[in-house]
C-alpha atoms as a PDB file:
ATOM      1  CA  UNK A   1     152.934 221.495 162.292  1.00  0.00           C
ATOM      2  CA  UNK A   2     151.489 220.927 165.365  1.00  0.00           C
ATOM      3  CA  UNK A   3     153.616 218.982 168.053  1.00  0.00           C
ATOM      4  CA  UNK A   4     150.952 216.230 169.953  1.00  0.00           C
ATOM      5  CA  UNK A   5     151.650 216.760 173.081  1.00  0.00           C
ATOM      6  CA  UNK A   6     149.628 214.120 175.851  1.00  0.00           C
ATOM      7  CA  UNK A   7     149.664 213.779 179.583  1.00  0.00           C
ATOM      8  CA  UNK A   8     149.172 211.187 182.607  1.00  0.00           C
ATOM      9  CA  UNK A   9     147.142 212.942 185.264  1.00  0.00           C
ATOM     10  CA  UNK A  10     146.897 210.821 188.070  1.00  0.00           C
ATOM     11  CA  UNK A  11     145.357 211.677 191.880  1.00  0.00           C
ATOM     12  CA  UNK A  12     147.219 211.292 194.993  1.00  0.00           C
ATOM     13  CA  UNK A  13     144.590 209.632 197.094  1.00  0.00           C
ATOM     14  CA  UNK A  14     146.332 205.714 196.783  1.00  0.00           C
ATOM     15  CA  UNK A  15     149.145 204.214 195.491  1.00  0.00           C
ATOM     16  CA  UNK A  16     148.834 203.616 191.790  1.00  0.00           C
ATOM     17  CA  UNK A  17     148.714 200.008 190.993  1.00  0.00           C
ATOM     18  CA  UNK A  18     148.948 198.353 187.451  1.00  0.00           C
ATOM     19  CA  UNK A  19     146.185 199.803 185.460  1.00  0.00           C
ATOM     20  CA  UNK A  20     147.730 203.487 186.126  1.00  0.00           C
ATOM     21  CA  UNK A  21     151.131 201.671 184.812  1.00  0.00           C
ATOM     22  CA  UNK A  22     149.676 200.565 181.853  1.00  0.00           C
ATOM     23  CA  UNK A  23     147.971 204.514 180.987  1.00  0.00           C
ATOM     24  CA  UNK A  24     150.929 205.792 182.221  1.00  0.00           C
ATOM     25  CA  UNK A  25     153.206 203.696 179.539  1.00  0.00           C
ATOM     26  CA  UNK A  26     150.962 203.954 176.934  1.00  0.00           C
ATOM     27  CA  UNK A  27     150.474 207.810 177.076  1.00  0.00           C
ATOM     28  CA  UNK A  28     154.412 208.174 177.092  1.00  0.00           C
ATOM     29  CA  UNK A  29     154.880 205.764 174.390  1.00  0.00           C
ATOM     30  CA  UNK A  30     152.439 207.267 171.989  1.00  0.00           C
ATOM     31  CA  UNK A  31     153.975 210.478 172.973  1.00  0.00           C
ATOM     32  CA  UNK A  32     157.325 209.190 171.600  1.00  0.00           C
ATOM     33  CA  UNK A  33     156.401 207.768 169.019  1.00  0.00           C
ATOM     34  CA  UNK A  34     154.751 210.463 167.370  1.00  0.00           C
ATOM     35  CA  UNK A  35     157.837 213.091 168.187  1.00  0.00           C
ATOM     36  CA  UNK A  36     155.573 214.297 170.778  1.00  0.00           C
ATOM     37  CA  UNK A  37     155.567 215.822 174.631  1.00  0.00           C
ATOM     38  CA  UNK A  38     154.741 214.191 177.422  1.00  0.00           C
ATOM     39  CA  UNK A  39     153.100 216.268 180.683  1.00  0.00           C
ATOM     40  CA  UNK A  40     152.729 214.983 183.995  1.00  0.00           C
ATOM     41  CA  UNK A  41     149.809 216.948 185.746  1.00  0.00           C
ATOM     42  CA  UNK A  42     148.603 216.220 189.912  1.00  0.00           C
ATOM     43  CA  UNK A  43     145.023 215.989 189.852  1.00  0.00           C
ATOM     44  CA  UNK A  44     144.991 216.749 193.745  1.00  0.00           C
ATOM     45  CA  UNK A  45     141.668 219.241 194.096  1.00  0.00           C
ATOM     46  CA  UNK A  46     140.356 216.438 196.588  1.00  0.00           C
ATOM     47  CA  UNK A  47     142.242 217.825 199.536  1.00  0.00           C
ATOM     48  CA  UNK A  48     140.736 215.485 202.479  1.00  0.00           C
ATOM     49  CA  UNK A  49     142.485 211.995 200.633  1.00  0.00           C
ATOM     50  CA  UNK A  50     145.139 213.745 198.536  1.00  0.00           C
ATOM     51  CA  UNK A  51     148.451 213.890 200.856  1.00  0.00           C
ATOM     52  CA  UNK A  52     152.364 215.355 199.381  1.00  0.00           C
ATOM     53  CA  UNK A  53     153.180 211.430 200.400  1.00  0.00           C
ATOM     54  CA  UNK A  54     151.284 209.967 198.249  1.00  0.00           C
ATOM     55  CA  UNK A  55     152.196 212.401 195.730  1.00  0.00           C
ATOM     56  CA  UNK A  56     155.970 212.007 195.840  1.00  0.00           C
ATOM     57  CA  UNK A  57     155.429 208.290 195.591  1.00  0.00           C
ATOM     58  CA  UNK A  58     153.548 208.989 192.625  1.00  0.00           C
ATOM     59  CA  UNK A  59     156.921 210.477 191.029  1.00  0.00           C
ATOM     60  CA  UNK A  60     158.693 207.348 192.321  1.00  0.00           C
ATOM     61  CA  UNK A  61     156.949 204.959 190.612  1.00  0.00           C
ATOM     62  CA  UNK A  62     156.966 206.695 187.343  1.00  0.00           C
ATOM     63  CA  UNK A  63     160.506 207.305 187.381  1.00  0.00           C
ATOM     64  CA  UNK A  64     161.387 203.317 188.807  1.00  0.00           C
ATOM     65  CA  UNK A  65     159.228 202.492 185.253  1.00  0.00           C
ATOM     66  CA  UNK A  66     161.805 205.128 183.179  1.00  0.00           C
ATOM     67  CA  UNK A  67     158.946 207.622 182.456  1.00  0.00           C
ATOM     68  CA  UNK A  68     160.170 211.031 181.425  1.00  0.00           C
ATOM     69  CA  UNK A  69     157.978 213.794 181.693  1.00  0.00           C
ATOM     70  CA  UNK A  70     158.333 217.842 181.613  1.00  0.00           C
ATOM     71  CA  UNK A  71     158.701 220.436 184.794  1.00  0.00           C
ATOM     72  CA  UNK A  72     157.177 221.679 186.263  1.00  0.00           C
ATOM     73  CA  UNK A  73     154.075 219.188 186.987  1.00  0.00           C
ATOM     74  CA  UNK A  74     151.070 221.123 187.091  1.00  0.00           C
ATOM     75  CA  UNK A  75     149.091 220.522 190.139  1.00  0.00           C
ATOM     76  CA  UNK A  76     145.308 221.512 190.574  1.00  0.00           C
ATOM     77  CA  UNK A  77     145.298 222.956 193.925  1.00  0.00           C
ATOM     78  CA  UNK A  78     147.764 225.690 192.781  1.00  0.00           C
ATOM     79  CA  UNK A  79     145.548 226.383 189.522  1.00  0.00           C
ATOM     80  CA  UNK A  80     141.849 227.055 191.496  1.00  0.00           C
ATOM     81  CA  UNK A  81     141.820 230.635 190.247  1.00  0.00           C
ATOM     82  CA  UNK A  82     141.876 228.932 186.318  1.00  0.00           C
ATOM     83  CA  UNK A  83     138.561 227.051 187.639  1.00  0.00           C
ATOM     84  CA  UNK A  84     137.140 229.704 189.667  1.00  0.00           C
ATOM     85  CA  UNK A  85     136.937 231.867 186.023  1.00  0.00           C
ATOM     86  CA  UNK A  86     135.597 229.624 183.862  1.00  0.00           C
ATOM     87  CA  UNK A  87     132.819 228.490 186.865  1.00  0.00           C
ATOM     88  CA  UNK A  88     132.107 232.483 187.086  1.00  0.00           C
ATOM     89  CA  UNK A  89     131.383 232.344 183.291  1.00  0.00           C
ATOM     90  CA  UNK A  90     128.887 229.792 183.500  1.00  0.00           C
ATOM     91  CA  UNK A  91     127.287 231.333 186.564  1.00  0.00           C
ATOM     92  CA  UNK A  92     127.520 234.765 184.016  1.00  0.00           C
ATOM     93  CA  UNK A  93     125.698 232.874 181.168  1.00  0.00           C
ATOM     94  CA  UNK A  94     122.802 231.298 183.370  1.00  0.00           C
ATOM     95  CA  UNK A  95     124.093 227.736 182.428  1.00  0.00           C
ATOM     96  CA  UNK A  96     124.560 226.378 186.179  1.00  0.00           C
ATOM     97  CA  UNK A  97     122.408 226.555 189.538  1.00  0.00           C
ATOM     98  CA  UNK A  98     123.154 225.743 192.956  1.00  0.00           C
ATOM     99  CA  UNK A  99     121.716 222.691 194.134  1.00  0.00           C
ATOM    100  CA  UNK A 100     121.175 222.015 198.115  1.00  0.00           C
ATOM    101  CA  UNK A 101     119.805 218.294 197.965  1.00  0.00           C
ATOM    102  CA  UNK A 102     121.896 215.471 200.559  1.00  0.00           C
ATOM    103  CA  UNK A 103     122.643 212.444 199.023  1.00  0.00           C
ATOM    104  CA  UNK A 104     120.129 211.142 201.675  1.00  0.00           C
ATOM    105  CA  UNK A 105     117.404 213.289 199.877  1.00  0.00           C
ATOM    106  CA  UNK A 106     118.183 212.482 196.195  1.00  0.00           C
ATOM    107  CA  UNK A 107     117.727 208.951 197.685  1.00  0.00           C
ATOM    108  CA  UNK A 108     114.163 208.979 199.342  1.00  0.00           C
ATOM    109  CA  UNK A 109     113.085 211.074 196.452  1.00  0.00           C
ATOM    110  CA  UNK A 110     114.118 208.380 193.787  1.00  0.00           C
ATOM    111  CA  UNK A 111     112.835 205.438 196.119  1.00  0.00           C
ATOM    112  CA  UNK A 112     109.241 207.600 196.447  1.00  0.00           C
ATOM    113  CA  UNK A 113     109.307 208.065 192.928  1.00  0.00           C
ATOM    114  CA  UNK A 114     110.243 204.228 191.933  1.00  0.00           C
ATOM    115  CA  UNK A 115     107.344 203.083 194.738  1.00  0.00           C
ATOM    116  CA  UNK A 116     105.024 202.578 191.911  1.00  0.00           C
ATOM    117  CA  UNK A 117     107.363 200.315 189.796  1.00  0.00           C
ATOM    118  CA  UNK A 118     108.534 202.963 187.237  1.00  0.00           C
ATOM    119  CA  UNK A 119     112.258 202.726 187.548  1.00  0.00           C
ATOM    120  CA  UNK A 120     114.451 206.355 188.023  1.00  0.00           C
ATOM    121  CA  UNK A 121     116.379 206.878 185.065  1.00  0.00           C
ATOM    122  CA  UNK A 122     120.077 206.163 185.429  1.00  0.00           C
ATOM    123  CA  UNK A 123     123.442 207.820 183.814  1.00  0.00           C
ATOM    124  CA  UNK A 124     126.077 205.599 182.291  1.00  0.00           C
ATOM    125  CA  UNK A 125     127.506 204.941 185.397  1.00  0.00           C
ATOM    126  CA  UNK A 126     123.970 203.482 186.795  1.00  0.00           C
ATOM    127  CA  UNK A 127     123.351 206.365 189.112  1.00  0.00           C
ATOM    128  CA  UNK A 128     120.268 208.400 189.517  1.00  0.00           C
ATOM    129  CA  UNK A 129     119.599 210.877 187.605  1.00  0.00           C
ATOM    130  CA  UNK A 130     119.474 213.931 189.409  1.00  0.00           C
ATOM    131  CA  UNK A 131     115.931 214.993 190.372  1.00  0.00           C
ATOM    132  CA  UNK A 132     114.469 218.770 189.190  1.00  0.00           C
ATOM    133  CA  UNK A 133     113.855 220.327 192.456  1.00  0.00           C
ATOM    134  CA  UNK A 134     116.687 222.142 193.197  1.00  0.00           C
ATOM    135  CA  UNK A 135     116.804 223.023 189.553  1.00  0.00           C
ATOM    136  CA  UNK A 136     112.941 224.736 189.668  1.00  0.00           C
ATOM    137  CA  UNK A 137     113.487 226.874 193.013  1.00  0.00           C
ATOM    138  CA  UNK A 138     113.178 230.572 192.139  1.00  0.00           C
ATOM    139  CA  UNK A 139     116.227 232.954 192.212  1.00  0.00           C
ATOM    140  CA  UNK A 140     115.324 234.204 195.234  1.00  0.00           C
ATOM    141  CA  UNK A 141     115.018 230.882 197.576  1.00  0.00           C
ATOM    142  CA  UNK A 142     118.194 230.054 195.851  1.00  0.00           C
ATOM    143  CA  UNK A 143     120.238 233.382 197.112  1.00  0.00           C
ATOM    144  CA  UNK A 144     118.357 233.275 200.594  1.00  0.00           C
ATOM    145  CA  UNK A 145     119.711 229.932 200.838  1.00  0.00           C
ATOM    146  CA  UNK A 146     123.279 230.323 200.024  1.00  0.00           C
ATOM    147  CA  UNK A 147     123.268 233.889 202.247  1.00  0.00           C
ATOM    148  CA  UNK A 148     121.872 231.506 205.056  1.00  0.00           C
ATOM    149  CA  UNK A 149     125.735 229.673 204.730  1.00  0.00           C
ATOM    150  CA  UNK A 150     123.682 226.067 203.218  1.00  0.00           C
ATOM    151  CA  UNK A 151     126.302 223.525 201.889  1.00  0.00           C
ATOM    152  CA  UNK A 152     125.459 223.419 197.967  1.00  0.00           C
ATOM    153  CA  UNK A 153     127.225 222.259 194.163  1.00  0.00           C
ATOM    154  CA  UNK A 154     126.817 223.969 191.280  1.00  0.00           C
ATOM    155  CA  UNK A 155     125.347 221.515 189.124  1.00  0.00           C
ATOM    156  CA  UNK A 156     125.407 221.864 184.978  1.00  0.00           C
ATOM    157  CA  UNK A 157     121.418 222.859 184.028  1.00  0.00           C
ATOM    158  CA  UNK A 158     121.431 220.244 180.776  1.00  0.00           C
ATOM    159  CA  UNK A 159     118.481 221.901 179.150  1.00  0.00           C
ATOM    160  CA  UNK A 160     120.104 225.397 179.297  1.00  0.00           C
ATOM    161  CA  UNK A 161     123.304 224.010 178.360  1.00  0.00           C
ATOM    162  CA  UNK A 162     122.024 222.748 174.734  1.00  0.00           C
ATOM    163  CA  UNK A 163     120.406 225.885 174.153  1.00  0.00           C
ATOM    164  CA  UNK A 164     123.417 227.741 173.877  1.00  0.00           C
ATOM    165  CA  UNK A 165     125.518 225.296 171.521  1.00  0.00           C
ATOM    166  CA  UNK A 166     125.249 223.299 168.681  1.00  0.00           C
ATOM    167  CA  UNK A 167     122.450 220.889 168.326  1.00  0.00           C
ATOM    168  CA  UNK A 168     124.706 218.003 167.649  1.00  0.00           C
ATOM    169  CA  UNK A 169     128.812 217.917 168.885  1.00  0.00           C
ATOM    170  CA  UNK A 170     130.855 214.898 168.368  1.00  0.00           C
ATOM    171  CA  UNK A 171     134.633 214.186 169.375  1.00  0.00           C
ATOM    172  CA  UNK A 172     137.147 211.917 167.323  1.00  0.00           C
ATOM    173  CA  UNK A 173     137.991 208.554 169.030  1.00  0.00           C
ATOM    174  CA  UNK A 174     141.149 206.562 168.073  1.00  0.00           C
ATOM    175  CA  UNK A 175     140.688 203.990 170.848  1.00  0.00           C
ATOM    176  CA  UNK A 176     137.498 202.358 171.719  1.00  0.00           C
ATOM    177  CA  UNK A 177     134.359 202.721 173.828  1.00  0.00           C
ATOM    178  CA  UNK A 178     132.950 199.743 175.986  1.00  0.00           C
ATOM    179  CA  UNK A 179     130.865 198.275 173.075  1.00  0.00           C
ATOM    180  CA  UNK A 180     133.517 198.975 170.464  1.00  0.00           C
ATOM    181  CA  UNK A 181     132.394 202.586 169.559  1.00  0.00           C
ATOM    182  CA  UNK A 182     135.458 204.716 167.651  1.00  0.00           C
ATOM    183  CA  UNK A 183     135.953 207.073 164.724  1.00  0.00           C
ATOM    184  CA  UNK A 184     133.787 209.794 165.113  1.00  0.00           C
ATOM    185  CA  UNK A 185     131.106 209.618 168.161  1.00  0.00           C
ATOM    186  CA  UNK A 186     128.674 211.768 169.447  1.00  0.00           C
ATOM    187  CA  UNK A 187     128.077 212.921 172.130  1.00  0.00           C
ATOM    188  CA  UNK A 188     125.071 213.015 174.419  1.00  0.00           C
ATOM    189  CA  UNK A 189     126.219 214.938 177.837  1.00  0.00           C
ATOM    190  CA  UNK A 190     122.072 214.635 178.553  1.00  0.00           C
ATOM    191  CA  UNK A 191     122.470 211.503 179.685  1.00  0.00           C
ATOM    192  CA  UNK A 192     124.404 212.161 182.482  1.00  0.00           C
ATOM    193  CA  UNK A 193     121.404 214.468 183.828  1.00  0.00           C
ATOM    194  CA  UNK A 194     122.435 218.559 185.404  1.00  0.00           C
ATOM    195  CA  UNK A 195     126.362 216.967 186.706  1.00  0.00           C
ATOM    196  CA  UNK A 196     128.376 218.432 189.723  1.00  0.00           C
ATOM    197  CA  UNK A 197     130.394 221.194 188.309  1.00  0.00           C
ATOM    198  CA  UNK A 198     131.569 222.808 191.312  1.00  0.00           C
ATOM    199  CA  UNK A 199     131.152 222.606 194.707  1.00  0.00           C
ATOM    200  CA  UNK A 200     130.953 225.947 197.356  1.00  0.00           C
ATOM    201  CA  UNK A 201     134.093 225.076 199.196  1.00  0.00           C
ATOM    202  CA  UNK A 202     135.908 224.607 195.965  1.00  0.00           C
ATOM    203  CA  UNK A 203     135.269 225.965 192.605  1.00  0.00           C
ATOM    204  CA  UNK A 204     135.414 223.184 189.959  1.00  0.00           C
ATOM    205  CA  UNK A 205     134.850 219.499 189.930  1.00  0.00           C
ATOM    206  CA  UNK A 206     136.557 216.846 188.043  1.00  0.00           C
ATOM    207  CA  UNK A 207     134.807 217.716 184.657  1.00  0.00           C
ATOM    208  CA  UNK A 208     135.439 221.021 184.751  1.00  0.00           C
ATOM    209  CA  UNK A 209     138.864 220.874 186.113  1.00  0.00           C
ATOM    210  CA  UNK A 210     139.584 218.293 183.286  1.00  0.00           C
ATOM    211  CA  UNK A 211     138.671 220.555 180.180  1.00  0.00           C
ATOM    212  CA  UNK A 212     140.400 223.602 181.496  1.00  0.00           C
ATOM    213  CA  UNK A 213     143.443 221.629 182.354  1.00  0.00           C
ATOM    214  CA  UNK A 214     144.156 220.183 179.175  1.00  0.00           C
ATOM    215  CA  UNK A 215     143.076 223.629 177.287  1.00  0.00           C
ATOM    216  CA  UNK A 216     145.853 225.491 179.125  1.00  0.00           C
ATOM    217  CA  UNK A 217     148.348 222.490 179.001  1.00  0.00           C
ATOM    218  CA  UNK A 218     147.571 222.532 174.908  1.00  0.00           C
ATOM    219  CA  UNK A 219     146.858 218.869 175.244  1.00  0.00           C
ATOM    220  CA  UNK A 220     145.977 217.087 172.089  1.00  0.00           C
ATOM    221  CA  UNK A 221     145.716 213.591 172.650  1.00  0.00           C
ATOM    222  CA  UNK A 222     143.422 212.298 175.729  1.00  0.00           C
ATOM    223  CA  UNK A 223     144.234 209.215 176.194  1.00  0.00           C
ATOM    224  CA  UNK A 224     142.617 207.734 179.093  1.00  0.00           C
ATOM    225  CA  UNK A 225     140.731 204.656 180.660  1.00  0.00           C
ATOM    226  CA  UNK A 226     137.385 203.107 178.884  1.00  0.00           C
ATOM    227  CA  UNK A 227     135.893 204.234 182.123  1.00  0.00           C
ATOM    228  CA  UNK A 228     135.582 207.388 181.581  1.00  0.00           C
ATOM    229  CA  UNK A 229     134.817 206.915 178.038  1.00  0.00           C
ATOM    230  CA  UNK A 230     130.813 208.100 178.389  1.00  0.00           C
ATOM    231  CA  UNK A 231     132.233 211.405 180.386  1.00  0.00           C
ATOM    232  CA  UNK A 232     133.372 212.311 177.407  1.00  0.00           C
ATOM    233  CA  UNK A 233     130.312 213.761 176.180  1.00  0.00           C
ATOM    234  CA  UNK A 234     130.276 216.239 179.431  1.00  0.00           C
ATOM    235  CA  UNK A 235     134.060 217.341 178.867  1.00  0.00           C
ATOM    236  CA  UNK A 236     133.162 217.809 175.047  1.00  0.00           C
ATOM    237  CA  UNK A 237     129.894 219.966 176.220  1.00  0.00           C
ATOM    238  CA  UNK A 238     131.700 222.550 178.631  1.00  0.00           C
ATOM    239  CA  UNK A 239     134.334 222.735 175.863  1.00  0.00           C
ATOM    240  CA  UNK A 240     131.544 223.921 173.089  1.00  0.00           C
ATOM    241  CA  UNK A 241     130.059 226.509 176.440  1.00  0.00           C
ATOM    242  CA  UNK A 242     133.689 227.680 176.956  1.00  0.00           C
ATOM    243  CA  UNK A 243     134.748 227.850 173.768  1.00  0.00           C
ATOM    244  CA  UNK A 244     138.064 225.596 174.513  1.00  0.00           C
ATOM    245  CA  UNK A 245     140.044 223.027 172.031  1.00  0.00           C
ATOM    246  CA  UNK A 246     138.945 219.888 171.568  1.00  0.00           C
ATOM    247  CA  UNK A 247     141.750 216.885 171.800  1.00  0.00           C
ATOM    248  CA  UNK A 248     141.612 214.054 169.686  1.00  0.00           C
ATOM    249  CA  UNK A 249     140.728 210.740 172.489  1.00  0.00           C
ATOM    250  CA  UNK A 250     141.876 207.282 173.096  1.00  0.00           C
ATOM    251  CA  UNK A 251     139.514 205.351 175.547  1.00  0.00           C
ATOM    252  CA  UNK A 252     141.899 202.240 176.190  1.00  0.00           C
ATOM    253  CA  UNK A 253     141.219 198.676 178.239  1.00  0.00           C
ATOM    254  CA  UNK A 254     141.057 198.675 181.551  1.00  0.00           C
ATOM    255  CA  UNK A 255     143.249 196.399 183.442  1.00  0.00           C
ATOM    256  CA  UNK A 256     141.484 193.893 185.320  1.00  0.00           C
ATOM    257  CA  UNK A 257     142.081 191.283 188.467  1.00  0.00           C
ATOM    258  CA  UNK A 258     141.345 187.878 188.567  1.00  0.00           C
ATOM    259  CA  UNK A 259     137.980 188.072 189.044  1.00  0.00           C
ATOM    260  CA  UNK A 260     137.106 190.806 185.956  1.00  0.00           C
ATOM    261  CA  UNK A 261     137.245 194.008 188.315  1.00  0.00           C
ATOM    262  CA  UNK A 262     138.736 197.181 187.761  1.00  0.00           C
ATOM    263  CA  UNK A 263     141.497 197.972 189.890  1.00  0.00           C
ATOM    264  CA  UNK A 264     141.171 200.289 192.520  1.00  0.00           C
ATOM    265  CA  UNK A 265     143.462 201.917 195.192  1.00  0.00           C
ATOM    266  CA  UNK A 266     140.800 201.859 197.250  1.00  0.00           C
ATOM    267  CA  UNK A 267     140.441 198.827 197.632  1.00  0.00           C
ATOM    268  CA  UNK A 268     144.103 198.298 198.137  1.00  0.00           C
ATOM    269  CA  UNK A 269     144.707 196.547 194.730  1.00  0.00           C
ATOM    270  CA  UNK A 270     148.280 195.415 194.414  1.00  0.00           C
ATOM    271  CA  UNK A 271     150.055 198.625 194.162  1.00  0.00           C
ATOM    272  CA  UNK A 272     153.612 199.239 191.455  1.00  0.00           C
ATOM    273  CA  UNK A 273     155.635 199.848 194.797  1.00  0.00           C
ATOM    274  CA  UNK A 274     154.540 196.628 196.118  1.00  0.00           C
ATOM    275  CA  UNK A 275     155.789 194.606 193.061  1.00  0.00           C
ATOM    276  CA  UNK A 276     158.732 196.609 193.626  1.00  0.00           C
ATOM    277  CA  UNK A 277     159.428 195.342 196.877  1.00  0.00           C
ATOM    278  CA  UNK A 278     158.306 191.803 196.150  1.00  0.00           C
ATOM    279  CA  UNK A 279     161.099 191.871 193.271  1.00  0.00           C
ATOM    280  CA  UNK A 280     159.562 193.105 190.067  1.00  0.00           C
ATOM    281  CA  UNK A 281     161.722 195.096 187.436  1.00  0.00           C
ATOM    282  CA  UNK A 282     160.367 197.719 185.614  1.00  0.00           C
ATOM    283  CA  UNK A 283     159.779 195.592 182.049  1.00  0.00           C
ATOM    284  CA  UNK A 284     158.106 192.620 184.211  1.00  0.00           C
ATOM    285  CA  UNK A 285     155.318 195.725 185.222  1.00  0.00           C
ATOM    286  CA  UNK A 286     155.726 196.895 181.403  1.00  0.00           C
ATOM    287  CA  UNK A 287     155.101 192.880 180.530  1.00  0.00           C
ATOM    288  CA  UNK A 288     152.156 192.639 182.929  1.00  0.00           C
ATOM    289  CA  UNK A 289     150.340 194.949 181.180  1.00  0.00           C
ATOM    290  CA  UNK A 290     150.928 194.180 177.415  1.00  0.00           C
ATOM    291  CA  UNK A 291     153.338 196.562 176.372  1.00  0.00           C
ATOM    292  CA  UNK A 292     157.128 197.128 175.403  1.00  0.00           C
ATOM    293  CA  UNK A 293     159.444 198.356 178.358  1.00  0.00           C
ATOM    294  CA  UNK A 294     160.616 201.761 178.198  1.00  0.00           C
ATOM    295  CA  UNK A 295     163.771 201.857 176.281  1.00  0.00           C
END
């Protein structure tokens, strides 16, 4: 019988605040109460905001709230070879292309292209859709181009991608997506136009990192923030290209402020160190976010 085994995988670029509590909790509470292990992983690939500080008070605040998890942690920026090899296989199979378009670019293209009133098409997260033109250049602009030393990402060519899997993948959701979607979903990665997979200073991206993570880790249960429920279909797409596991997923609520918005450390939402100091035990923070202190 298979042992579930699930994992917290924050990113040292803020203090956590209460909505990484209430994952945090949740992911080692399920993991105990199904007999199962719970992995702590450093998601720290972002190496101009991630700092060892933030990390170590990462492992503070998780141990003040009587979380247990397994050594050693793995940590991304020790891992980029794992990345760098499953990149090279896409690069192998034709599936990704380097793209050399600024953010400034992608922007006056869109606004030249909405001037006549026909809105861009967006992903889920209401961003542009990234245009064709990088994705179009010939072979050999694209190698002059990267030879010349041009920054560039390696961005996911959707229409290639399909072409070499399945005409329909789905995942199994236990939890719930923004308008209530669980049980089995499918999942449309297209909507989310050719995504950042890599970049040229650094060989993965979050969605790849993600899926090749949690293969190696033999994670079975994702469970994770409704925000990154619609992602989903991208992780579940390089997982069909690389032909990795597929975990079972849990898209839970997102803890939210007075006002209705997501937390964020970077906007310097109140942080668990902070209700620390200000006198909070750990099963007020446990209380604050709907669930049983750790026992």
């Amino acid at each position: 019988m298979t042992v579930p085994v699930f994992r917290f995988a924050p990113s040292p670029n803020g203090l956590l605040h209460l909505g990484h509590a209430y994952s945090a909790l949740l992911n080692f509470s399920m993991a105990r109460a199904t007999g199962g292990r719970f992995l702590l992983r450093i998601e720290d690939i972002d190496t101009t905001r991630c700092t060892p500080e933030l990390e170590e008070q990462i492992y503070r605040d998780l141990a003040w709230l009587g979380i247990e998890w397994e050594e050693p942690v793995r940590r991304q920026s020790e891992h980029i070879d794992d990345y760098a090899q499953a990149l090279e296989r896409l690069v192998d199979a034709e599936i990704v292309y380097p793209s050399f378009m600024s953010r400034g670019e992608v922007r006056d293209f869109v606004a030249e292209a909405e001037a006549d009133g026909t809105p861009w098409p967006r992903d889920p997260d209401g961003v542009p859709i990234f245009p064709p033109l990088d994705r179009e250049r010939s072979q050999a602009e694209r190698l002059q181009r990267m030879e010349a030393g041009e920054p560039f990402a390696w961005r996911l060519d959707m229409e290639a991608a399909h072409r070499h899997v399945a005409s329909r993948f789905f995942w199994e959701e236990s939890g719930s997506g923004p308008k209530g979607e669980t049980g089995r979903i499918a999942a449309r990665p297209e909507a989310w136009g050719d995504v950042v997979i890599a970049r040229k200073e650094v060989p993965t991206s979050y969605h790849l990192a993600v899926v090749v993570d949690d293969s190696l880790q033999g994670v079975t249960h994702v469970v994770r923030g409704r925000d990154l429920f619609h992602a989903t279909a991208v992780h579940r797409l390089l997982q069909e290209l690389l032909g990795l596991p597929v975990p079972r997923y849990h898209h839970h609520a997102l803890i939210l402020d007075e006002s209705g918005r997501k937390l964020s450390k970077s906007r310097g939402d109140t942080g668990i160190a902070a209700l620390r100091a200000a006198g909070a035990t750990p099963a007020d923070v446990a209380r604050m976010v709907g669930l049983e202190p750790v026992r």
